[in-house]
N, C-alpha and C. Protein backbone atom coordinates (compact mmCIF):
# COMPACT_ATOMS: atom_id res chain seq x y z
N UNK A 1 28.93 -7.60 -3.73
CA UNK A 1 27.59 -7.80 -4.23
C UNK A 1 27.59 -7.59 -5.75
N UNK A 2 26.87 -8.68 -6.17
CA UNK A 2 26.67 -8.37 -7.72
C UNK A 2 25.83 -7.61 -8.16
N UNK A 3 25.70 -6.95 -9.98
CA UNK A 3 24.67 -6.38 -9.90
C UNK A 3 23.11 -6.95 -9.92
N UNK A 4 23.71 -8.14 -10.30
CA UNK A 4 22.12 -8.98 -10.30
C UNK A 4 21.79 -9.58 -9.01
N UNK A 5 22.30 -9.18 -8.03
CA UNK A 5 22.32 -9.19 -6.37
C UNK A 5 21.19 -7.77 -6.33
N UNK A 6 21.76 -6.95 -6.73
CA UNK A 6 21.26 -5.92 -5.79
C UNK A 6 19.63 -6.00 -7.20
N UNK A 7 19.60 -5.37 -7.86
CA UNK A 7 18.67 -5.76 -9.31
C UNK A 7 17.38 -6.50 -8.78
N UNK A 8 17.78 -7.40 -8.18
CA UNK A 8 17.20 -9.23 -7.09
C UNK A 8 16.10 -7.84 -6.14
N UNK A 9 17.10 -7.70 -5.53
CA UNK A 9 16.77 -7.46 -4.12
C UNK A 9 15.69 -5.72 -4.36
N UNK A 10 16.42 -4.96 -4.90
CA UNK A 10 15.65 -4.00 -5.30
C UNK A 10 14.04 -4.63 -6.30
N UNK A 11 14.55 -5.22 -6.88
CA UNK A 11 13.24 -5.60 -7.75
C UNK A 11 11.98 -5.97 -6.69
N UNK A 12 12.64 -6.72 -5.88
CA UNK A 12 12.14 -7.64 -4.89
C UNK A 12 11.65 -6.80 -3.87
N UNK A 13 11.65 -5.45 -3.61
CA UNK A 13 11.62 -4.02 -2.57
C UNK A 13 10.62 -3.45 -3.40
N UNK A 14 10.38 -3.37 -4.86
CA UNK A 14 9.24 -2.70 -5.25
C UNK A 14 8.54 -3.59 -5.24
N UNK A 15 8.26 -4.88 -5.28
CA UNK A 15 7.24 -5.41 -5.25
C UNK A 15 6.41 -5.79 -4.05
N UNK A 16 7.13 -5.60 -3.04
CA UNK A 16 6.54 -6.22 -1.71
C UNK A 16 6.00 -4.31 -1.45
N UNK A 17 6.37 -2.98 -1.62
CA UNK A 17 6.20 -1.97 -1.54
C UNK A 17 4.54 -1.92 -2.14
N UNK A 18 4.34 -2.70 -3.61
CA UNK A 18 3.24 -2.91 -4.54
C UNK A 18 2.23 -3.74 -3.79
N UNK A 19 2.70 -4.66 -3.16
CA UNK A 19 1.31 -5.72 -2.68
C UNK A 19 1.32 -5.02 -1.59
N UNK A 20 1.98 -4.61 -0.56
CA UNK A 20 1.45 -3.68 0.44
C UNK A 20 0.55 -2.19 0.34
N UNK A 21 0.44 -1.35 -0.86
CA UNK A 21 0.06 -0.38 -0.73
C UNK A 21 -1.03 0.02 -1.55
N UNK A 22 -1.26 -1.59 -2.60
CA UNK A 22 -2.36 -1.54 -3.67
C UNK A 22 -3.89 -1.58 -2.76
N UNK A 23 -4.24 -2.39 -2.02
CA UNK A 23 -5.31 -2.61 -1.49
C UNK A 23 -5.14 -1.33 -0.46
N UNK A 24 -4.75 -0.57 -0.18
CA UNK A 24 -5.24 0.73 0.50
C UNK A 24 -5.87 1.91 -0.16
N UNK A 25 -4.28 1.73 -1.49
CA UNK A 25 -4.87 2.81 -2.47
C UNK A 25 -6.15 1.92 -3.34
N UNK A 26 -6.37 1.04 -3.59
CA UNK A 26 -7.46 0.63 -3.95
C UNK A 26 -9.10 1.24 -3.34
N UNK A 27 -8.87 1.14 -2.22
CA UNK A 27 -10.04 1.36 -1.01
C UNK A 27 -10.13 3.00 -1.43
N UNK A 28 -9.17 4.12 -1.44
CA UNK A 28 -9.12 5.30 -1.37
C UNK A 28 -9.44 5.58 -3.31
N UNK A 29 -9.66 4.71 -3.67
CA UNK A 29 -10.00 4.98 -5.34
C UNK A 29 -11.35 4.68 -5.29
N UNK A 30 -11.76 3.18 -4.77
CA UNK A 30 -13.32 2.77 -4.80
C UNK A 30 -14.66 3.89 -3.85
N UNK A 31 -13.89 4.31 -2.78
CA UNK A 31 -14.73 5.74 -2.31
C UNK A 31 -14.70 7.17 -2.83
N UNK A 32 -13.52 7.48 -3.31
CA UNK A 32 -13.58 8.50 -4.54
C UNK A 32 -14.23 8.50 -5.57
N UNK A 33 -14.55 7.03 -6.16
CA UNK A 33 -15.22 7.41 -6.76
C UNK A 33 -16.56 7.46 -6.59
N UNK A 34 -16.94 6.41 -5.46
CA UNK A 34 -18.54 6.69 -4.91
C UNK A 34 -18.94 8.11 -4.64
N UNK A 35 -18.11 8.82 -4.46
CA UNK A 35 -18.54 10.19 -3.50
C UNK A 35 -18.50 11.01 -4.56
N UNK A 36 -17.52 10.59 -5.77
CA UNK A 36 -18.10 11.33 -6.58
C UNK A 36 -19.02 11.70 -7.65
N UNK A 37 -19.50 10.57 -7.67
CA UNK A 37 -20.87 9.64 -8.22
C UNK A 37 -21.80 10.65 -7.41
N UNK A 38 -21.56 10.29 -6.06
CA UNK A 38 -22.85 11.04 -5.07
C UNK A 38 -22.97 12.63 -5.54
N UNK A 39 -21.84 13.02 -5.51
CA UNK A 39 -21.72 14.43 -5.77
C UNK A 39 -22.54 14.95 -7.28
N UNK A 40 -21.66 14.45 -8.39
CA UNK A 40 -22.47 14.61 -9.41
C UNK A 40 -24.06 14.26 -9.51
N UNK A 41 -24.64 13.36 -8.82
CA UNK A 41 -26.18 12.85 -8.53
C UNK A 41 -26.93 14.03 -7.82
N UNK A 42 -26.24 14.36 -7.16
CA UNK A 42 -26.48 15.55 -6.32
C UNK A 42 -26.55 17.08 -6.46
N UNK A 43 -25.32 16.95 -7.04
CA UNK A 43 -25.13 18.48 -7.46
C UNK A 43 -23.95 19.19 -5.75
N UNK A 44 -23.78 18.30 -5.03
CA UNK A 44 -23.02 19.34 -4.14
C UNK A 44 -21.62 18.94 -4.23
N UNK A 45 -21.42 20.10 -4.11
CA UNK A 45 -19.70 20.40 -4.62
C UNK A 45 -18.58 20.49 -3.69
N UNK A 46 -19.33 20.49 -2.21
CA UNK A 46 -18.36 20.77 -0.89
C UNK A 46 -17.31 19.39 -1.02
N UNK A 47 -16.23 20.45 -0.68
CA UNK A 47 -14.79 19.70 -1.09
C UNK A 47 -14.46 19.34 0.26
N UNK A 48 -15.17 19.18 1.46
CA UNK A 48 -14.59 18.34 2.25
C UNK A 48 -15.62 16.93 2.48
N UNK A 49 -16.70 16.68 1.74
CA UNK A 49 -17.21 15.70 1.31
C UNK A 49 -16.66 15.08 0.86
N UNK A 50 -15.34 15.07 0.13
CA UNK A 50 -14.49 14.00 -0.52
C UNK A 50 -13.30 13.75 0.24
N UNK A 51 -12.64 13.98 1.33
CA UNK A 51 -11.68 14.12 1.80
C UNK A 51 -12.13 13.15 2.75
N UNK A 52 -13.27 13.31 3.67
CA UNK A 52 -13.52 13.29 4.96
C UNK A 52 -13.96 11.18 4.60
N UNK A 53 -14.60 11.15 3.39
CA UNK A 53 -14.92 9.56 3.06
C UNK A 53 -13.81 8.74 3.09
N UNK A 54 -13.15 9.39 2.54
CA UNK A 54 -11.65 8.90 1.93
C UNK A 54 -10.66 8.84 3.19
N UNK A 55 -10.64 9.56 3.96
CA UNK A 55 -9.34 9.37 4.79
C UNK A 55 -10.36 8.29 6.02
N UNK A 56 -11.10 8.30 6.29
CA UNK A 56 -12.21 7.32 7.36
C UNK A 56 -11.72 6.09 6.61
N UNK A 57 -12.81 5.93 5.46
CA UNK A 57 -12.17 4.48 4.85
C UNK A 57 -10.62 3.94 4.92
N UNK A 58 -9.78 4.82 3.92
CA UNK A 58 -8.23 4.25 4.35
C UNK A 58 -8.10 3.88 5.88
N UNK A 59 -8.14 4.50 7.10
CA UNK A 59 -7.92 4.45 8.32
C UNK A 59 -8.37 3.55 8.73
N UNK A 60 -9.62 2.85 8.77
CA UNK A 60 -10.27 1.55 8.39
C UNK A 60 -9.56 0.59 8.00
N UNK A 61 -9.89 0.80 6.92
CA UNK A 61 -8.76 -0.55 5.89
C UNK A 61 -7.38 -0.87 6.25
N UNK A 62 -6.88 0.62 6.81
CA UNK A 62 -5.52 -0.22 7.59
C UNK A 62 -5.53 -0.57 8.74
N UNK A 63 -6.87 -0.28 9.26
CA UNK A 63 -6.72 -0.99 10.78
C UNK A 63 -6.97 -2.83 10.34
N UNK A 64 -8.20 -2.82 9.16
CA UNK A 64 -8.18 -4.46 9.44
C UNK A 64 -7.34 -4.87 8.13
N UNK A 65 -6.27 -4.37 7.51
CA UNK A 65 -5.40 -5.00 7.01
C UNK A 65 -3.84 -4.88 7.68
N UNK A 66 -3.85 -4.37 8.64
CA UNK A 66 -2.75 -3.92 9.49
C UNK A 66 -1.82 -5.30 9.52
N UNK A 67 -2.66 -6.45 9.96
CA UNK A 67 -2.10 -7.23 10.12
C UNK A 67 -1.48 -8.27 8.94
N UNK A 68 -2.20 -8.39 7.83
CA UNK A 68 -1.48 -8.71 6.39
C UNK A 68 -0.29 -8.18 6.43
N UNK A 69 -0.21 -6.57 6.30
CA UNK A 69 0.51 -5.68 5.76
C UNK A 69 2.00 -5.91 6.72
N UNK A 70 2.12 -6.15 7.85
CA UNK A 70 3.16 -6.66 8.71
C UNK A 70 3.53 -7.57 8.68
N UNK A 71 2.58 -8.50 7.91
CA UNK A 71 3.75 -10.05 7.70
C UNK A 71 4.08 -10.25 6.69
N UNK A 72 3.71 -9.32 5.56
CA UNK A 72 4.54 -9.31 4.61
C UNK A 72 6.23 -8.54 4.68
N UNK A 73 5.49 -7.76 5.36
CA UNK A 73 6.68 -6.61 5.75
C UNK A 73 7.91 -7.04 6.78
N UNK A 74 7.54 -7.95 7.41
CA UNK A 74 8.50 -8.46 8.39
C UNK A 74 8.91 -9.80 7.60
N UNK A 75 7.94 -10.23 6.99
CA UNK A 75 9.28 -11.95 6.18
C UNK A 75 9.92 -10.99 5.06
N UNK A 76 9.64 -10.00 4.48
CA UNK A 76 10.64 -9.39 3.65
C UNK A 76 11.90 -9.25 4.10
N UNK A 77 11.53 -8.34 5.46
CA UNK A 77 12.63 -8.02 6.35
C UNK A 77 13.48 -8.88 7.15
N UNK A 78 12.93 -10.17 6.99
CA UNK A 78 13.97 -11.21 7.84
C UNK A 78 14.41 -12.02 6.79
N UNK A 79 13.77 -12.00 5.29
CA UNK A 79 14.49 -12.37 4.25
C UNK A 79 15.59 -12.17 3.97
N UNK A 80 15.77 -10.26 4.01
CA UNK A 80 16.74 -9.73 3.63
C UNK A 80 17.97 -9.86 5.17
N UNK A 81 17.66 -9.83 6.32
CA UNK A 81 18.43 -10.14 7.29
C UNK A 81 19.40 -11.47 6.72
N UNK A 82 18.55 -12.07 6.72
CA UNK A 82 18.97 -13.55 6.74
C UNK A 82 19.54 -14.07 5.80
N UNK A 83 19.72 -13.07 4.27
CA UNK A 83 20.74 -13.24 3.46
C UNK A 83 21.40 -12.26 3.10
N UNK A 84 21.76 -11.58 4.06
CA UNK A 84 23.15 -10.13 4.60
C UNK A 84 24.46 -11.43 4.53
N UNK A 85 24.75 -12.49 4.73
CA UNK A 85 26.11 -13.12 4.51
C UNK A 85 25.80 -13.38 2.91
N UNK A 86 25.16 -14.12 2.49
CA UNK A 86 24.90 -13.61 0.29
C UNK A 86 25.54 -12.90 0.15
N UNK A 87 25.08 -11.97 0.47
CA UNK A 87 25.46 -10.58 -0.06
C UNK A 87 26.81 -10.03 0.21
N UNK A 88 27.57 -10.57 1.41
CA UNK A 88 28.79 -9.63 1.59
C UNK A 88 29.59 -10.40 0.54
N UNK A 89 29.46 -12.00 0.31
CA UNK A 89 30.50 -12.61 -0.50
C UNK A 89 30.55 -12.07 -1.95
């Protein structure tokens, strides 16, 4: 394997890592900050008010992006299967 083989392929591992995990952490940024909007509007400070929005939403969002998130994840993974002979030459 060359180094611009592996370079390829690693490069190519953070990025599919990036489009899989932006729109979750996205979701867990856009309710953080609502709640903390609410909080400051409010004045209440209970720290499981922010936890409890945040992990519901994510859990959510990966139930109805579950299925995106696996077909990216599996043509990555049969990408890289499927050019394991590339690579040994």
């Amino acid at each position: 394997m060359s180094p611009e083989t592996v370079i390829g392929v690693a490069r190519q591992a953070l990025q599919v890592t990036l489009l899989v995990s932006l729109p979750i952490l996205g979701i867990g940024l856009v309710v953080g900050v609502l709640v903390s909007l609410v909080q400051a509007a409010t004045q209440i400070q209970e720290m499981t008010l922010t936890f409890v929005p945040k992990i519901v939403s994510i859990f959510v969002g990966l139930l109805l992006l579950l299925p995106w998130i696996m077909n990216h994840l599996m043509s990555f993974t049969l990408e890289i299967f499927n050019n394991i002979p590339n690579y040994v030459r």
